[in-house]
Protein backbone atom coordinates (compact mmCIF):
# COMPACT_ATOMS: atom_id res chain seq x y z
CA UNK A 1 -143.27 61.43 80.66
CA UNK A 2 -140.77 64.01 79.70
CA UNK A 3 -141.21 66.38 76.65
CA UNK A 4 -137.89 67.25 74.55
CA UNK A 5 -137.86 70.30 72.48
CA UNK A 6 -134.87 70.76 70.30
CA UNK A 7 -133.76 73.20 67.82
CA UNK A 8 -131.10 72.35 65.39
CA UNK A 9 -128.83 75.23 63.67
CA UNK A 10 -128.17 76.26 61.17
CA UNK A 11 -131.90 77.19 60.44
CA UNK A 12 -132.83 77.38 56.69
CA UNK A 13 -135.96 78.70 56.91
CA UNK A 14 -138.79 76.51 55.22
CA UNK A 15 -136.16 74.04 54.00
CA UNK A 16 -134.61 72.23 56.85
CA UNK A 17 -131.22 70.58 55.77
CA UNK A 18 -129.62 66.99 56.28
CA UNK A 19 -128.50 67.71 59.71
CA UNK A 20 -132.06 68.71 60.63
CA UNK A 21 -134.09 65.59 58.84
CA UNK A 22 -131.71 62.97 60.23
CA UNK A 23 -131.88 63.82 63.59
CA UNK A 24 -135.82 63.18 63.51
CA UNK A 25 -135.43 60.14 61.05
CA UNK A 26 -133.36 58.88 63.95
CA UNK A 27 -135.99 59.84 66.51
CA UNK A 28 -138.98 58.07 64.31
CA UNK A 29 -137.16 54.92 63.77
CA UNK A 30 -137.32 54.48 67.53
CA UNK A 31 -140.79 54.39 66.97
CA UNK A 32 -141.69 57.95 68.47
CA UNK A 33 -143.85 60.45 66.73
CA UNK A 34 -142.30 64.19 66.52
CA UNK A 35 -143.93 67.20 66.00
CA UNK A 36 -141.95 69.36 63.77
CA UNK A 37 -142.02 73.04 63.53
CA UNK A 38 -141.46 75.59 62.15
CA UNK A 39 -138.52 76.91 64.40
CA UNK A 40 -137.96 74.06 66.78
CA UNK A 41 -138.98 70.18 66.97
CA UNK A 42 -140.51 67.99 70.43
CA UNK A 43 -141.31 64.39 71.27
CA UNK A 44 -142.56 62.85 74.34
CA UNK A 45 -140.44 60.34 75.77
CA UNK A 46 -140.77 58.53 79.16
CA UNK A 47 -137.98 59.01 81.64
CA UNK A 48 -135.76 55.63 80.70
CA UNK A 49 -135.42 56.70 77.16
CA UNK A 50 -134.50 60.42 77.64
CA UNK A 51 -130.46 59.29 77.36
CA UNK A 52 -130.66 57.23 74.49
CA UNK A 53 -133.52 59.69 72.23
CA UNK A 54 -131.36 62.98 73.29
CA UNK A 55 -127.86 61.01 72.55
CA UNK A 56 -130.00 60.14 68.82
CA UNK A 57 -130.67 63.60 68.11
CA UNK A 58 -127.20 64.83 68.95
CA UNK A 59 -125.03 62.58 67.25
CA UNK A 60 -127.46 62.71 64.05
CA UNK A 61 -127.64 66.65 63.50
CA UNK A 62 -123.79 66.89 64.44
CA UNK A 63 -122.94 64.25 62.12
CA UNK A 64 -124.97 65.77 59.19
CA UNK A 65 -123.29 69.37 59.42
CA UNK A 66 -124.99 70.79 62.15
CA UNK A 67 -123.27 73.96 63.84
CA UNK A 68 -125.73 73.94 67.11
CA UNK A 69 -128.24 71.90 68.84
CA UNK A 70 -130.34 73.32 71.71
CA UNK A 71 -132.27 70.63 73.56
CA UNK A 72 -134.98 71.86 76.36
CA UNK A 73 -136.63 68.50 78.78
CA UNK A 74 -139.26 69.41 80.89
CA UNK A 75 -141.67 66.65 83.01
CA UNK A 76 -145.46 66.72 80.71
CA UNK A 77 -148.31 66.95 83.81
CA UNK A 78 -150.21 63.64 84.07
CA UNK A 79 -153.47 65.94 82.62
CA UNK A 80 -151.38 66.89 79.28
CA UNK A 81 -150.38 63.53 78.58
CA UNK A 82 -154.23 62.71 78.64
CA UNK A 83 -155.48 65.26 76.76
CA UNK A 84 -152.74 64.60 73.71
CA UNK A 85 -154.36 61.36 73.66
CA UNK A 86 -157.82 62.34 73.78
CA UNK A 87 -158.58 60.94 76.88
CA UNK A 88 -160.87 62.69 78.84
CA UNK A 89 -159.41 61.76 82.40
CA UNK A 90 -163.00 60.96 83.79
């Protein structure tokens, strides 16, 4: 599994804009749950979905005024994806 982080700009601190909530509306209604934060958002997607979620989030923010996306993937460790599940792994 792969976890995407990805901040969208420009920030409005405590009130994120358009460009902001439809990029994760997009990313829910493909039935993935994102955490949202305060200064960035992630979701965990597996490896044949990265293309099509990251294309989602792109052309949703850009098309709803966003100036700036930053998108960060990085490969979750087998143990992680466990443990965000509540699995024990014994």
């Amino acid at each position: 599994m792969l976890l995407l982080e990805f901040t969208i700009e420009p920030f409005h601190e405590g009130k994120p804009g358009q460009h902001v909530r439809a990029a994760i509306e997009a990313v829910e209604a493909m039935g993935l749950e994102v955490e949202f934060g305060p200064f960035g958002s992630s979701v965990v997607v597996s490896p044949l979905s990265v293309a099509e979620v990251s294309g989602a989030i792109l052309a949703q923010a850009f098309a709803n005024g966003a100036t700036h996306v930053s998108l960060h993937a990085e490969r979750v460790p087998p143990m992680a994806e466990k443990s965000e599940k509540g699995e024990t792994g014994t």
